[in-house]
Protein backbone atom coordinates (compact mmCIF):
# COMPACT_ATOMS: atom_id res chain seq x y z
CA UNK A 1 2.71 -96.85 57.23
CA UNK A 2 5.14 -98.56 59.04
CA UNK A 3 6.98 -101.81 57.51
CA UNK A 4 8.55 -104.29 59.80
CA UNK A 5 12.19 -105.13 58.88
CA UNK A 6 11.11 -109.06 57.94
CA UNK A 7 9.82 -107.66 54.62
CA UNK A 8 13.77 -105.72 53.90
CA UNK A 9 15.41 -108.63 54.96
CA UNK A 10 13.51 -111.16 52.92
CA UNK A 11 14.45 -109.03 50.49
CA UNK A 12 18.07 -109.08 51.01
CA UNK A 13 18.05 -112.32 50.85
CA UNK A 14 16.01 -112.56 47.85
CA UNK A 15 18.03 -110.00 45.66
CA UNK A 16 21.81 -111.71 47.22
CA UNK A 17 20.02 -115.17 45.90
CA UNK A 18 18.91 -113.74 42.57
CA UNK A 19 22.42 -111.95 42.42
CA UNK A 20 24.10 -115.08 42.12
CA UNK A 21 21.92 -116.13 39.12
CA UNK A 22 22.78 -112.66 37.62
CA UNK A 23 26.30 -113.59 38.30
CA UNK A 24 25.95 -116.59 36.23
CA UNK A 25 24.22 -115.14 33.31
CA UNK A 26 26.13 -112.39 33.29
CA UNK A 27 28.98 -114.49 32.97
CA UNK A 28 27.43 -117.25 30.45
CA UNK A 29 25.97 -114.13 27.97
CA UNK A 30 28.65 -111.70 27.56
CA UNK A 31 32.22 -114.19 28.16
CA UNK A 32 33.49 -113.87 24.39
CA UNK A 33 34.75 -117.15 24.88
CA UNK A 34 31.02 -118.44 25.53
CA UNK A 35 29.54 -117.42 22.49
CA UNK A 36 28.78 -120.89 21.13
CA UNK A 37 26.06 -121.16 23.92
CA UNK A 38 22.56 -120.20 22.31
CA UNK A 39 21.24 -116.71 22.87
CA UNK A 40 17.77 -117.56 23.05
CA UNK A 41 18.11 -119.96 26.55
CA UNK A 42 19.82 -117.35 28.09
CA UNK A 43 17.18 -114.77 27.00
CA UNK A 44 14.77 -116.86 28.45
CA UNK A 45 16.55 -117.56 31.73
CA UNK A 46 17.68 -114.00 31.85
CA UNK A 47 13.66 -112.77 32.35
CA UNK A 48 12.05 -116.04 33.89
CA UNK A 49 14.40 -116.14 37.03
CA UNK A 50 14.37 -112.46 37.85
CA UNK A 51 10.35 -112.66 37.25
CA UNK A 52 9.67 -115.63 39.70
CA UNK A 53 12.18 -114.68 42.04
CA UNK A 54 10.94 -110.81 42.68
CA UNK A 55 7.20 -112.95 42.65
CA UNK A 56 8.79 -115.32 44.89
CA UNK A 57 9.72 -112.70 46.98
CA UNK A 58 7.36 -110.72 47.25
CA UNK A 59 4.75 -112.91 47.84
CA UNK A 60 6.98 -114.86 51.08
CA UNK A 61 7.20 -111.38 52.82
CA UNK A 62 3.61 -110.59 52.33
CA UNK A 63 2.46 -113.45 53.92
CA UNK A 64 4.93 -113.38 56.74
CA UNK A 65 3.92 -109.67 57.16
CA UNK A 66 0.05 -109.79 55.94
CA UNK A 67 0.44 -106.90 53.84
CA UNK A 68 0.92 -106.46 50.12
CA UNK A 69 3.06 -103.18 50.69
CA UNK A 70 5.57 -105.62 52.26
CA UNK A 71 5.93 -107.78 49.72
CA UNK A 72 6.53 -105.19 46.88
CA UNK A 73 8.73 -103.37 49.30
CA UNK A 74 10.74 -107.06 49.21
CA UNK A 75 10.66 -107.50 45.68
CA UNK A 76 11.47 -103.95 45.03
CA UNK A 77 14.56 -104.26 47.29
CA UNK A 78 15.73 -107.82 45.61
CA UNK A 79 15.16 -105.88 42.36
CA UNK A 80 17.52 -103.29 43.37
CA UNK A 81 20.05 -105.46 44.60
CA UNK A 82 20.00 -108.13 41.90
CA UNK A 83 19.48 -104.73 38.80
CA UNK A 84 22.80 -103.16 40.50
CA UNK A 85 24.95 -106.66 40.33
CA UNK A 86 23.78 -106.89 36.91
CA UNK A 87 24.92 -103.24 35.83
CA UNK A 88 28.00 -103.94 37.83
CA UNK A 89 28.45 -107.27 35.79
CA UNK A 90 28.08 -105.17 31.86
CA UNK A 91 30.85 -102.68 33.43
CA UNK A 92 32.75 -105.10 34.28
CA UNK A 93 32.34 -106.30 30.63
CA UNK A 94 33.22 -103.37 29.06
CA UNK A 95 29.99 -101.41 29.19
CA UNK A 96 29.05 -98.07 30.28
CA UNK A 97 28.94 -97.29 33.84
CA UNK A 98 25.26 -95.89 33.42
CA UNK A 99 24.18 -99.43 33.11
CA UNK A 100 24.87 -99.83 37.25
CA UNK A 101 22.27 -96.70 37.41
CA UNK A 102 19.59 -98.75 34.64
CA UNK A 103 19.87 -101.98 36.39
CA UNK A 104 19.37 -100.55 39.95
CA UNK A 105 16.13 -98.43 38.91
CA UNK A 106 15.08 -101.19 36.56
CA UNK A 107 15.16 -103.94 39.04
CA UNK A 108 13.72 -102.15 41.83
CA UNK A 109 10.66 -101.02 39.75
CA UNK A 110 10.56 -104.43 38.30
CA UNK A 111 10.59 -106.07 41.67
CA UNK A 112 7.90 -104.09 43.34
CA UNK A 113 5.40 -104.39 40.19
CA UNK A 114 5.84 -108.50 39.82
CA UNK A 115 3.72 -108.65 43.40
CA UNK A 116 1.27 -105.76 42.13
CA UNK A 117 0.47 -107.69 39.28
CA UNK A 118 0.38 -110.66 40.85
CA UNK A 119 -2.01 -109.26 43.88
CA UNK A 120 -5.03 -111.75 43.61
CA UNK A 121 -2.59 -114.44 44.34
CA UNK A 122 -2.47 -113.10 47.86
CA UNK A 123 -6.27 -114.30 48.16
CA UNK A 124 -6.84 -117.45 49.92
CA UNK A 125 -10.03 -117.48 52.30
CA UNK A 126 -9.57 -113.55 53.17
CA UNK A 127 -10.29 -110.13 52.30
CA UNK A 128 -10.77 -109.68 48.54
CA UNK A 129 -10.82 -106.07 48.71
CA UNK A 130 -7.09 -105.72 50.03
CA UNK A 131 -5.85 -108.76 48.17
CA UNK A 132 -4.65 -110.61 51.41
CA UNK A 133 -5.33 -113.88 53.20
CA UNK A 134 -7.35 -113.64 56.77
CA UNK A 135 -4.62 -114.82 59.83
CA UNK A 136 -6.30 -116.76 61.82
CA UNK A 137 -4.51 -117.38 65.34
């Protein structure tokens, strides 16, 4: 099966975008300085914009590409990248350098599943079967 390079660079550019949120929170939830901001925002911001932006995606490089396997080959790839900036971000913190490893494998596994769970969203007016809309040209 053979993937055009849209679906790797969408997500590139997904995982350098959701890097720089990762940035932020990483920055926001483990400064010592910081600690006056609430935990629970951050939690919440911490899983919603990694969710919706593997989704996010995902989904954009599927529908470029008209195939599911591109769009959890984008989200897995924005996983990786944005999992690996986080680990990098708790080293940089202090933390074990395993976390770098945990992030990367975590995000990319993360990525790819947000677009399998989310495959009936591909359906609009197509093929139900393989979860993707009919191009019509």
């Amino acid at each position: 099966m053979a993937l055009n390079g849209s679906a790797l660079a969408e997500g590139v550019r997904g995982g350098i975008a959701l890097s720089l949120a990762v940035i932020l929170l990483a920055v926001l939830g483990l400064t010592p300085s910081l600690r006056w901001i609430p935990e629970v925002p951050l939690i919440v911001a911490a899983i919603a914009v990694p969710v919706s932006g593997y989704a996010l995606t995902g989904y954009r490089a599927g529908r470029r590409a008209g195939r599911m396997a591109a769009g959890a080959l984008a989200g897995a790839v924005a996983g990786g990248i944005s999992g690996a900036v986080g680990g990098i971000a708790y080293v940089l913190f202090g933390k074990p350098l395993l976390n770098v490893l945990v992030g990367l494998l975590q995000g990319a596994i993360g990525g790819a599943s947000r677009l399998i769970a989310r495959g009936s969203s591909f359906c609009h007016q197509g093929d139900e079967t393989t979860g993707l809309g009919s191009r019509k040209g």
